[in-house]
N, C-alpha and C. Protein backbone atom coordinates (compact mmCIF):
# COMPACT_ATOMS: atom_id res chain seq x y z
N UNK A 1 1.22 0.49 -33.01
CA UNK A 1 0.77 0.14 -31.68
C UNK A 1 -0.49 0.96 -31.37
N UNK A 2 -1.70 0.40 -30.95
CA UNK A 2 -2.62 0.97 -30.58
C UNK A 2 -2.56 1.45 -29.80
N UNK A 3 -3.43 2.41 -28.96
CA UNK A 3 -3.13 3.01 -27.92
C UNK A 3 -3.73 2.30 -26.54
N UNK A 4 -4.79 1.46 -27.12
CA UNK A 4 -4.94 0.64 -25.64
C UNK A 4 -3.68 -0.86 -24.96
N UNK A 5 -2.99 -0.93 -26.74
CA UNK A 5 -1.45 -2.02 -26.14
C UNK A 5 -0.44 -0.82 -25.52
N UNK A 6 -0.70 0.32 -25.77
CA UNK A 6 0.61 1.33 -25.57
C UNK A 6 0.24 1.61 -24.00
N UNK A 7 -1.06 1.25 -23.59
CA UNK A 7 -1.93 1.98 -22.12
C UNK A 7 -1.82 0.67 -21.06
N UNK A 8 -1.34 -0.78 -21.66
CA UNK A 8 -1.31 -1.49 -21.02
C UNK A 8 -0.11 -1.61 -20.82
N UNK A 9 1.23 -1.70 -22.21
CA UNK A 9 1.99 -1.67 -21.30
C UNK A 9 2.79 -0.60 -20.64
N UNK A 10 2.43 0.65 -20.83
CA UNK A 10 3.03 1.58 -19.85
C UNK A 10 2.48 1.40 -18.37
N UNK A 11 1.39 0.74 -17.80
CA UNK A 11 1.02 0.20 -16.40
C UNK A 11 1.97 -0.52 -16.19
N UNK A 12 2.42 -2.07 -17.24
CA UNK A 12 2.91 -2.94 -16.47
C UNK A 12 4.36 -1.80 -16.47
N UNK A 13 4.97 -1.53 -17.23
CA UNK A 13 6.26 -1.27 -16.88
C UNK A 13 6.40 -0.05 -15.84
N UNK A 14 5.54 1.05 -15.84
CA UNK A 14 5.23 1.89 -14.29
C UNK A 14 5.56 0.89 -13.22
N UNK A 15 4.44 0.00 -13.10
CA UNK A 15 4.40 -1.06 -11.73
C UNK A 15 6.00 -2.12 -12.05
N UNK A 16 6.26 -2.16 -13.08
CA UNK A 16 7.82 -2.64 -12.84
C UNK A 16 8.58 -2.02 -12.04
N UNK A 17 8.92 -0.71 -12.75
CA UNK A 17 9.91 0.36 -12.21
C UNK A 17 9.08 0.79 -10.58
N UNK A 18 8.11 0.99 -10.30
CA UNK A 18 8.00 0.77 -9.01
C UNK A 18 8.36 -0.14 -8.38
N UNK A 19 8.01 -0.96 -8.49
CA UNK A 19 8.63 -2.44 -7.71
C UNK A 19 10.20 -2.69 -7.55
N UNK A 20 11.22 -2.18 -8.65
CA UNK A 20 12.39 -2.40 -8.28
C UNK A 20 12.95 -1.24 -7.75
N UNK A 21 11.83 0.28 -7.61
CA UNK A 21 12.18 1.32 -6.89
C UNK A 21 12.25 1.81 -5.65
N UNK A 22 11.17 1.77 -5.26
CA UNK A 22 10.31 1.57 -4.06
C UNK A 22 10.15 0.15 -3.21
N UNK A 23 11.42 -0.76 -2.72
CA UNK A 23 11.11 -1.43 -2.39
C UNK A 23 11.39 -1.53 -0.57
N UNK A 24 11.05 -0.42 0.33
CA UNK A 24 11.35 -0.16 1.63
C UNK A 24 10.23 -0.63 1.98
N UNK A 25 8.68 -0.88 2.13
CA UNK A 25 7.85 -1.19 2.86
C UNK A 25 7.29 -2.40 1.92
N UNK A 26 6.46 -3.13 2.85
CA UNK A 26 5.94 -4.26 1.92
C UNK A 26 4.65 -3.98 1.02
N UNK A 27 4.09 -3.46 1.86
CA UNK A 27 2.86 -2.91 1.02
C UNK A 27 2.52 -2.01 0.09
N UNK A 28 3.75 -1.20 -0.22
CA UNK A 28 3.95 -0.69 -1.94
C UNK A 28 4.57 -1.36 -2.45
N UNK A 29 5.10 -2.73 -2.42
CA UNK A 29 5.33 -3.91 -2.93
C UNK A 29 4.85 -4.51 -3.70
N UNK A 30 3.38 -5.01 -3.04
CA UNK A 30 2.23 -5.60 -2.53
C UNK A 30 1.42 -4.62 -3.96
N UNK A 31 1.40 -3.69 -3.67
CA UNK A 31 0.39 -2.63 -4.66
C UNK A 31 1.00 -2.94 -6.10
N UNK A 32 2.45 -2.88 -5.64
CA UNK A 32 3.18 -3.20 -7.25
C UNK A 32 2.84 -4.14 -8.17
N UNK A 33 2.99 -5.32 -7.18
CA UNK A 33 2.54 -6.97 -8.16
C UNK A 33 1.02 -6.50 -8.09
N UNK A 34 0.07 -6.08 -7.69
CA UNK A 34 -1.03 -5.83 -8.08
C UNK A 34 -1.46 -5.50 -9.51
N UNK A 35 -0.84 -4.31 -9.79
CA UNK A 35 -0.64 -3.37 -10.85
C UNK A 35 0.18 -4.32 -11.85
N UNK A 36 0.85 -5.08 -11.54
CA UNK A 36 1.70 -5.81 -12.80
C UNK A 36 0.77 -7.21 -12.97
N UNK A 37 -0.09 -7.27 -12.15
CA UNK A 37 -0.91 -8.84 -12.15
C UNK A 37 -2.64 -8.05 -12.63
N UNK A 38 -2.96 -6.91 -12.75
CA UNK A 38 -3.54 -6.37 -13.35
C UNK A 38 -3.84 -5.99 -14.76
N UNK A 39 -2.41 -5.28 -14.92
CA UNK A 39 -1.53 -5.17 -16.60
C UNK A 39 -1.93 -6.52 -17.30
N UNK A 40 -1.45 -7.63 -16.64
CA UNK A 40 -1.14 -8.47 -17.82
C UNK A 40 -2.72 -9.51 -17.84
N UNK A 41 -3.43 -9.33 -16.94
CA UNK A 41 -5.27 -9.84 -16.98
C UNK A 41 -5.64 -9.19 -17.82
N UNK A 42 -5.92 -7.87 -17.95
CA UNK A 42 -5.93 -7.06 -18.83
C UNK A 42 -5.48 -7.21 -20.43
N UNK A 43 -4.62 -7.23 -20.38
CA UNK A 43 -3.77 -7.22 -22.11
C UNK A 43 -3.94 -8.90 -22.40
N UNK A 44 -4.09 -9.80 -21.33
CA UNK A 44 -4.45 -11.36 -22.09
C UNK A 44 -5.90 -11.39 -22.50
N UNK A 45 -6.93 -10.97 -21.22
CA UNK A 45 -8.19 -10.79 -21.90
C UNK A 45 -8.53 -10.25 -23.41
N UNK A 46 -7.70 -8.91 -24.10
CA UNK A 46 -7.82 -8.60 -25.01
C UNK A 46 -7.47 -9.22 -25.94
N UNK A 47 -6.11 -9.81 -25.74
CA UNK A 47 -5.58 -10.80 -26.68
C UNK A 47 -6.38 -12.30 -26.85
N UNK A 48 -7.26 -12.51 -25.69
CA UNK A 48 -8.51 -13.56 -26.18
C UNK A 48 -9.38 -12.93 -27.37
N UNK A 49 -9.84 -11.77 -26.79
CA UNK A 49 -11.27 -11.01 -27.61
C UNK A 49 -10.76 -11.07 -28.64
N UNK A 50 -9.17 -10.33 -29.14
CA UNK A 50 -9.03 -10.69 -30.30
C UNK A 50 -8.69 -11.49 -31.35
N UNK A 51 -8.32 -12.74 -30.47
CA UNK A 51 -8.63 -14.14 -31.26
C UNK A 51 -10.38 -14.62 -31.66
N UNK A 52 -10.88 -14.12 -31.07
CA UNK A 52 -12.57 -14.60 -30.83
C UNK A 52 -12.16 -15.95 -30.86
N UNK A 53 -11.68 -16.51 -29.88
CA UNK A 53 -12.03 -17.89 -29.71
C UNK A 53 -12.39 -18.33 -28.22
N UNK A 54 -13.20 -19.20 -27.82
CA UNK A 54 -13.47 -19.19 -26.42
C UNK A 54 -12.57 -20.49 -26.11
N UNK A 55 -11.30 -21.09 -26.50
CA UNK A 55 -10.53 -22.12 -26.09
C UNK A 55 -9.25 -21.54 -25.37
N UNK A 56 -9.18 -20.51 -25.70
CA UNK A 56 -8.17 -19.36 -24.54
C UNK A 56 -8.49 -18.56 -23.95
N UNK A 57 -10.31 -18.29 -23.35
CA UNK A 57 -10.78 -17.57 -22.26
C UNK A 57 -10.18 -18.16 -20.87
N UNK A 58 -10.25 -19.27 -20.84
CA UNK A 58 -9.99 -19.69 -19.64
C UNK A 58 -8.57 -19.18 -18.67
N UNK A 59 -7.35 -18.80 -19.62
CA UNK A 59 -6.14 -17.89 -19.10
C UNK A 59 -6.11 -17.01 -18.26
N UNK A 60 -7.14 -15.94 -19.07
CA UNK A 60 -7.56 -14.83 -17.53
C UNK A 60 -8.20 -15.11 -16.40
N UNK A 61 -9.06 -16.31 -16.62
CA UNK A 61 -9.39 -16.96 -15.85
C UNK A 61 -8.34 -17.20 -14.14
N UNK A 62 -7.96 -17.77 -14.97
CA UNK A 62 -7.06 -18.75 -14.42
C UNK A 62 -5.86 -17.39 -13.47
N UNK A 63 -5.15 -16.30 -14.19
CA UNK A 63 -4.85 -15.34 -13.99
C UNK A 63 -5.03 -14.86 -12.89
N UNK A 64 -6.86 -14.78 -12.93
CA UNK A 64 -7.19 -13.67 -11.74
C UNK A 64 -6.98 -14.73 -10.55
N UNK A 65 -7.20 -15.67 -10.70
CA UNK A 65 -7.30 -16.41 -9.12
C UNK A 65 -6.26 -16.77 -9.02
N UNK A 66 -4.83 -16.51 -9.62
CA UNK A 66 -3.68 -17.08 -9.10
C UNK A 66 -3.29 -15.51 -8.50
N UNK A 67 -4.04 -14.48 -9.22
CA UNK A 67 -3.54 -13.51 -8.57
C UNK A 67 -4.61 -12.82 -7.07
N UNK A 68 -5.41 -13.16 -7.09
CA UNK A 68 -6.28 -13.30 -5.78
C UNK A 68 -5.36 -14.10 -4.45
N UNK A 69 -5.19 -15.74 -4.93
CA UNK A 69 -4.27 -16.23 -4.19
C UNK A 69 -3.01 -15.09 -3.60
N UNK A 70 -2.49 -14.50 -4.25
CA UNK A 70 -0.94 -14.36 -4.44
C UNK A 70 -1.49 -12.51 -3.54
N UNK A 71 -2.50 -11.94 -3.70
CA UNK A 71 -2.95 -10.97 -2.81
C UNK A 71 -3.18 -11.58 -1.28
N UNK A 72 -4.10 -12.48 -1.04
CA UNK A 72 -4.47 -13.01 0.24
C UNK A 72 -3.48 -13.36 0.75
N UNK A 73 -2.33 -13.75 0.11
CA UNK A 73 -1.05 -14.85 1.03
C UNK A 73 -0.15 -13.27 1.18
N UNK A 74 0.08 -12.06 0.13
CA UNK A 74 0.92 -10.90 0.59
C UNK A 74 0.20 -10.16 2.12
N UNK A 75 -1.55 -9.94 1.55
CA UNK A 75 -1.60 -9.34 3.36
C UNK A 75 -1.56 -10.58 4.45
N UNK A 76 -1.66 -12.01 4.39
CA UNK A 76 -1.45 -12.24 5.47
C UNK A 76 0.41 -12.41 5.67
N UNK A 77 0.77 -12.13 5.26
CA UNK A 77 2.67 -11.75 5.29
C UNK A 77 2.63 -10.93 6.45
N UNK A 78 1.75 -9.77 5.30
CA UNK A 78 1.94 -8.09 5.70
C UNK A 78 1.75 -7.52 7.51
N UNK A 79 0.35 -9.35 7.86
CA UNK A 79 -0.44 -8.89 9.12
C UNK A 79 0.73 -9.47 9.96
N UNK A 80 1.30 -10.31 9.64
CA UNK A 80 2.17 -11.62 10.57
C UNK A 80 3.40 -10.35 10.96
N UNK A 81 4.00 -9.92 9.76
CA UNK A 81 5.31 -9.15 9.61
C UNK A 81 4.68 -7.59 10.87
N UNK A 82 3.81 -7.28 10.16
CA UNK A 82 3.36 -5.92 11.22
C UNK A 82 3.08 -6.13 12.72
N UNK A 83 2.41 -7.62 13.04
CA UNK A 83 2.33 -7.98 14.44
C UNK A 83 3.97 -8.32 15.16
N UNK A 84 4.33 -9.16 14.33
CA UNK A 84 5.57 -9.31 15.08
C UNK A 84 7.01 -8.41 15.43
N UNK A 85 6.64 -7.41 13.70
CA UNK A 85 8.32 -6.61 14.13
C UNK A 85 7.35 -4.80 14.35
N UNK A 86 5.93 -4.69 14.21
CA UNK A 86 5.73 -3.44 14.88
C UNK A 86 5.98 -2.63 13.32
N UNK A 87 6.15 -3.12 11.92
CA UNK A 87 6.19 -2.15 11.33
C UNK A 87 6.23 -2.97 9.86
N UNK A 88 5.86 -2.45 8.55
CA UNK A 88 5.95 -3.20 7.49
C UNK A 88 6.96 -3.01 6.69
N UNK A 89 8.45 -2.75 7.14
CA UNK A 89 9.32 -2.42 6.42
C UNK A 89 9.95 -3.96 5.95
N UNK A 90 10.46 -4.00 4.41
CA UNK A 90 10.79 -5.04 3.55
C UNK A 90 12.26 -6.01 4.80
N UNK A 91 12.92 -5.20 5.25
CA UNK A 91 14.16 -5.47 5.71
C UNK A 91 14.47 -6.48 7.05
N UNK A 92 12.78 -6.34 7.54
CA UNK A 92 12.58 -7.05 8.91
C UNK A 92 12.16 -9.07 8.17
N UNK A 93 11.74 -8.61 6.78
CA UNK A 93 12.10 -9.91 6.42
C UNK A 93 12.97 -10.96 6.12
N UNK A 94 14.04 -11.04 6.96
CA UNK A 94 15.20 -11.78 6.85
C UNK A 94 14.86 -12.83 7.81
N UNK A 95 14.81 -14.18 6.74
CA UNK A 95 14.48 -15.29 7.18
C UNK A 95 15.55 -15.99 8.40
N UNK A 96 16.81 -15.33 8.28
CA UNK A 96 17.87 -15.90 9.38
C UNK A 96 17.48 -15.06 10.78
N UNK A 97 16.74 -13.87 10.37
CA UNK A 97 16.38 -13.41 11.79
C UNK A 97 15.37 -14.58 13.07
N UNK A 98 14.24 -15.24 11.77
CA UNK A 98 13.56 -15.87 12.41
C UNK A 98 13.97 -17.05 13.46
């Protein structure tokens, strides 16, 4: 194992084990899937370069803007959840409250 596959996946699995650790506020949540939607842009881009083929560039592509999407739709959660319950804790999201 090289040390840049050993550097990628000790991020994603850090931002794993955060995510199923730390899950009281939304926005170290939020940071988590970042870091795990980071990890794996990362380690696919390389795994293009080292095909050298440009018929599977398009993945990371594709990657970053599902993960752009998937940022813009967590803070507007984050703004809706903080205006309405006064705080960004995970627990105020219970859809039967609504």
């Amino acid at each position: 194992m090289t040390p840049m596959n050993f550097s990628i996946y000790s991020a994603f699995m850090i931002s794993l084990t955060g995510l199923t650790l730390h899950r009281t506020h939304l926005l170290s949540a939020l940071i988590c899937l970042e870091g795990l939607m980071l990890s794996l842009f990362t380690g696919l881009t390389l795994w293009c370069l080292q095909m050298e083929s440009m018929l599977p560039s398009i993945s990371p592509m594709t990657l970053l803007t599902m993960s752009a999407c998937e940022a813009g739709t967590g803070l507007a959660i984050l703004i809706a959840t903080t205006r309405n319950y006064g705080s960004d804790l995970m627990q105020n999201l219970n859809l039967l409250k609504c």
